[in-house]
Structures are given as structure tokens and as C-alpha cells.
Protein backbone atom coordinates (compact mmCIF):
# COMPACT_ATOMS: atom_id res chain seq x y z
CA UNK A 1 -17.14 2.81 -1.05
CA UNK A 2 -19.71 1.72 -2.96
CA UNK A 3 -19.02 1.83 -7.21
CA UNK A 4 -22.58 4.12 -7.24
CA UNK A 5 -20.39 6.49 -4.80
CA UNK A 6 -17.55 7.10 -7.52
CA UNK A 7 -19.77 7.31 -10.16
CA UNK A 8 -17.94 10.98 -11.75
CA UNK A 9 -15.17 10.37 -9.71
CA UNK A 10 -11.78 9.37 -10.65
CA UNK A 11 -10.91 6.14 -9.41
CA UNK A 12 -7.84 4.21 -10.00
CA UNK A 13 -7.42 0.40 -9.54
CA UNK A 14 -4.11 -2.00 -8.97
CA UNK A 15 -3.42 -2.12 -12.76
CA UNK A 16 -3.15 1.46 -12.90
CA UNK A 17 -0.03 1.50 -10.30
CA UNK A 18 1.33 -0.85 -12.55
CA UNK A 19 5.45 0.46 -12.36
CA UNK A 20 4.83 2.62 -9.50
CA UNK A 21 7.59 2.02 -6.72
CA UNK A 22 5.42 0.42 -4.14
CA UNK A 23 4.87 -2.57 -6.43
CA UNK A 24 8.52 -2.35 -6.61
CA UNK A 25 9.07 -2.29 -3.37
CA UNK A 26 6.38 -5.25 -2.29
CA UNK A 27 8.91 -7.35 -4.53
CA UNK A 28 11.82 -6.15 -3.15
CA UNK A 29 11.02 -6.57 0.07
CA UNK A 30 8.92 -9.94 0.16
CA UNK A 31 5.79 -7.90 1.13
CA UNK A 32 2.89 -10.18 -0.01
CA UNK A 33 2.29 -14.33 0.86
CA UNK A 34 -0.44 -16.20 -0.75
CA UNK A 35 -1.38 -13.23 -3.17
CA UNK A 36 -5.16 -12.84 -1.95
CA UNK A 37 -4.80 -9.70 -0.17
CA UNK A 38 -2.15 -7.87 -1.73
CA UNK A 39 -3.70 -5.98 -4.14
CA UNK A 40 -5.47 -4.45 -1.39
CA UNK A 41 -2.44 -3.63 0.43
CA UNK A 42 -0.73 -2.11 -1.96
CA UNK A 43 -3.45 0.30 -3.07
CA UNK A 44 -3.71 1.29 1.19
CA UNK A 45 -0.41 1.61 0.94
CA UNK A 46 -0.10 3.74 -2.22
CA UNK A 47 -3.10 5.79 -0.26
CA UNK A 48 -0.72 6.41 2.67
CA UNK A 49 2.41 7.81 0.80
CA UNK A 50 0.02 9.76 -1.24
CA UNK A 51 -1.57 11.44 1.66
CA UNK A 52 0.95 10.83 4.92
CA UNK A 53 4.75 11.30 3.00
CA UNK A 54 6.30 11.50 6.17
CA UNK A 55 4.39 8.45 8.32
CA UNK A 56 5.47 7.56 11.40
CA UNK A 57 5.59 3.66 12.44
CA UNK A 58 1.96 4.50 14.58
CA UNK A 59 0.48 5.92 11.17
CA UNK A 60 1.69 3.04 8.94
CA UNK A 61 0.36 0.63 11.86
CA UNK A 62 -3.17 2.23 11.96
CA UNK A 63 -3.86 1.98 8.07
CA UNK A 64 -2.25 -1.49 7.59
CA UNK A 65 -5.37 -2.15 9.95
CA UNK A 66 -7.46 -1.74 7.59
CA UNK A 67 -6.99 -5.33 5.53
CA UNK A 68 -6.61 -8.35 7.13
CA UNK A 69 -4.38 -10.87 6.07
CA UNK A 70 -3.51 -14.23 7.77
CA UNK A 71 -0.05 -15.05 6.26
CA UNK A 72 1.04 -12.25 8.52
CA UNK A 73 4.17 -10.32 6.25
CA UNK A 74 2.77 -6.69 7.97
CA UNK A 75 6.93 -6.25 8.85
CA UNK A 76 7.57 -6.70 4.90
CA UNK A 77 5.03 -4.65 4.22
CA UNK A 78 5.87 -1.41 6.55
CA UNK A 79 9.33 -2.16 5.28
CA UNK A 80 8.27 -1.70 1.48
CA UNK A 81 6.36 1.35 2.28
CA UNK A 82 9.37 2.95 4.29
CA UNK A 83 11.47 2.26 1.34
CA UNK A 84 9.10 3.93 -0.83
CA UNK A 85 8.74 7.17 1.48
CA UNK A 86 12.66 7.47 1.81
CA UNK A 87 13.52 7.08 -1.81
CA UNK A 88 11.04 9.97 -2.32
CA UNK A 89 12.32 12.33 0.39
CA UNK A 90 15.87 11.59 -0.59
């Protein structure tokens, strides 16, 4: 999306999930490598609990697509969002 696209929109950036349990999680679990990407990631991933609570492997697969990351830790990252999505249906 372009910034002129949110203009009167609420938007919400890394810094605002500061806390929230997927950070937690992408600690807990190792889910990040050189640091470049993760950001990224763990706004996608904050998108998918928010909209798909109850993803399936296939689902967590297809938005993890979305960012591109050559250290490769997409198993530590699937793992931190499952661990996020069970804690909250618990």
C-alpha cells in the first residue's frame, strides 16, 4: 500500500506491537536471523492471527509467502505463530 492510500486510515507499525505475544513468541522461539526482515514478518504474522485465529499449516504457508527472507527460519516462524494462536484459544 502506498502511505497516500492510508492517508485517514488507521495504520499501525512494529513499535506499536511492542509487548504483543508474537514478539514474544519470535523470541521464544528463535523466529528471526539477521534482523532485516523480521519486522515484516511479524507484522504478516500479527495480520494472520488477527484475521485467520484458527490457521491451518496451508494458511500460515501462503502468507509467510509474502516476505522473503534468505536466512530461511520459516519453521521458527510458523512455530511462533502457532504458539500465539494456541495460547489464545486456550
Amino acid at each position: 500500500m502506498l502511505a497516500v492510500e492510508a492517508v485517514g486510515r488507521k495504520t499501525q507499525t512494529v513499535e506499536g506491537l511492542n509487548g504483543a505475544p508474537i514478539q514474544k513468541a519470535f523470541v521464544e522461539k528463535f523466529a528471526f536471523q539477521c534482523g532485516y526482515c523480521t519486522s515484516g514478518f511479524i507484522m504478516n504474522c500479527q495480520g494472520l492471527i488477527n484475521i485467520h485465529p484458527d490457521a491451518s499449516d496451508e494458511v500460515m504457508q501462503e502468507w509467510l509467502q509474502s516476505n522473503i527472507c534468505r536466512c530461511t527460519s520459516y519453521q521458527e516462524i510458523t512455530e511462533a505463530i502457532k504458539s500465539v494462536l494456541s495460547s489464545e484459544n486456550a
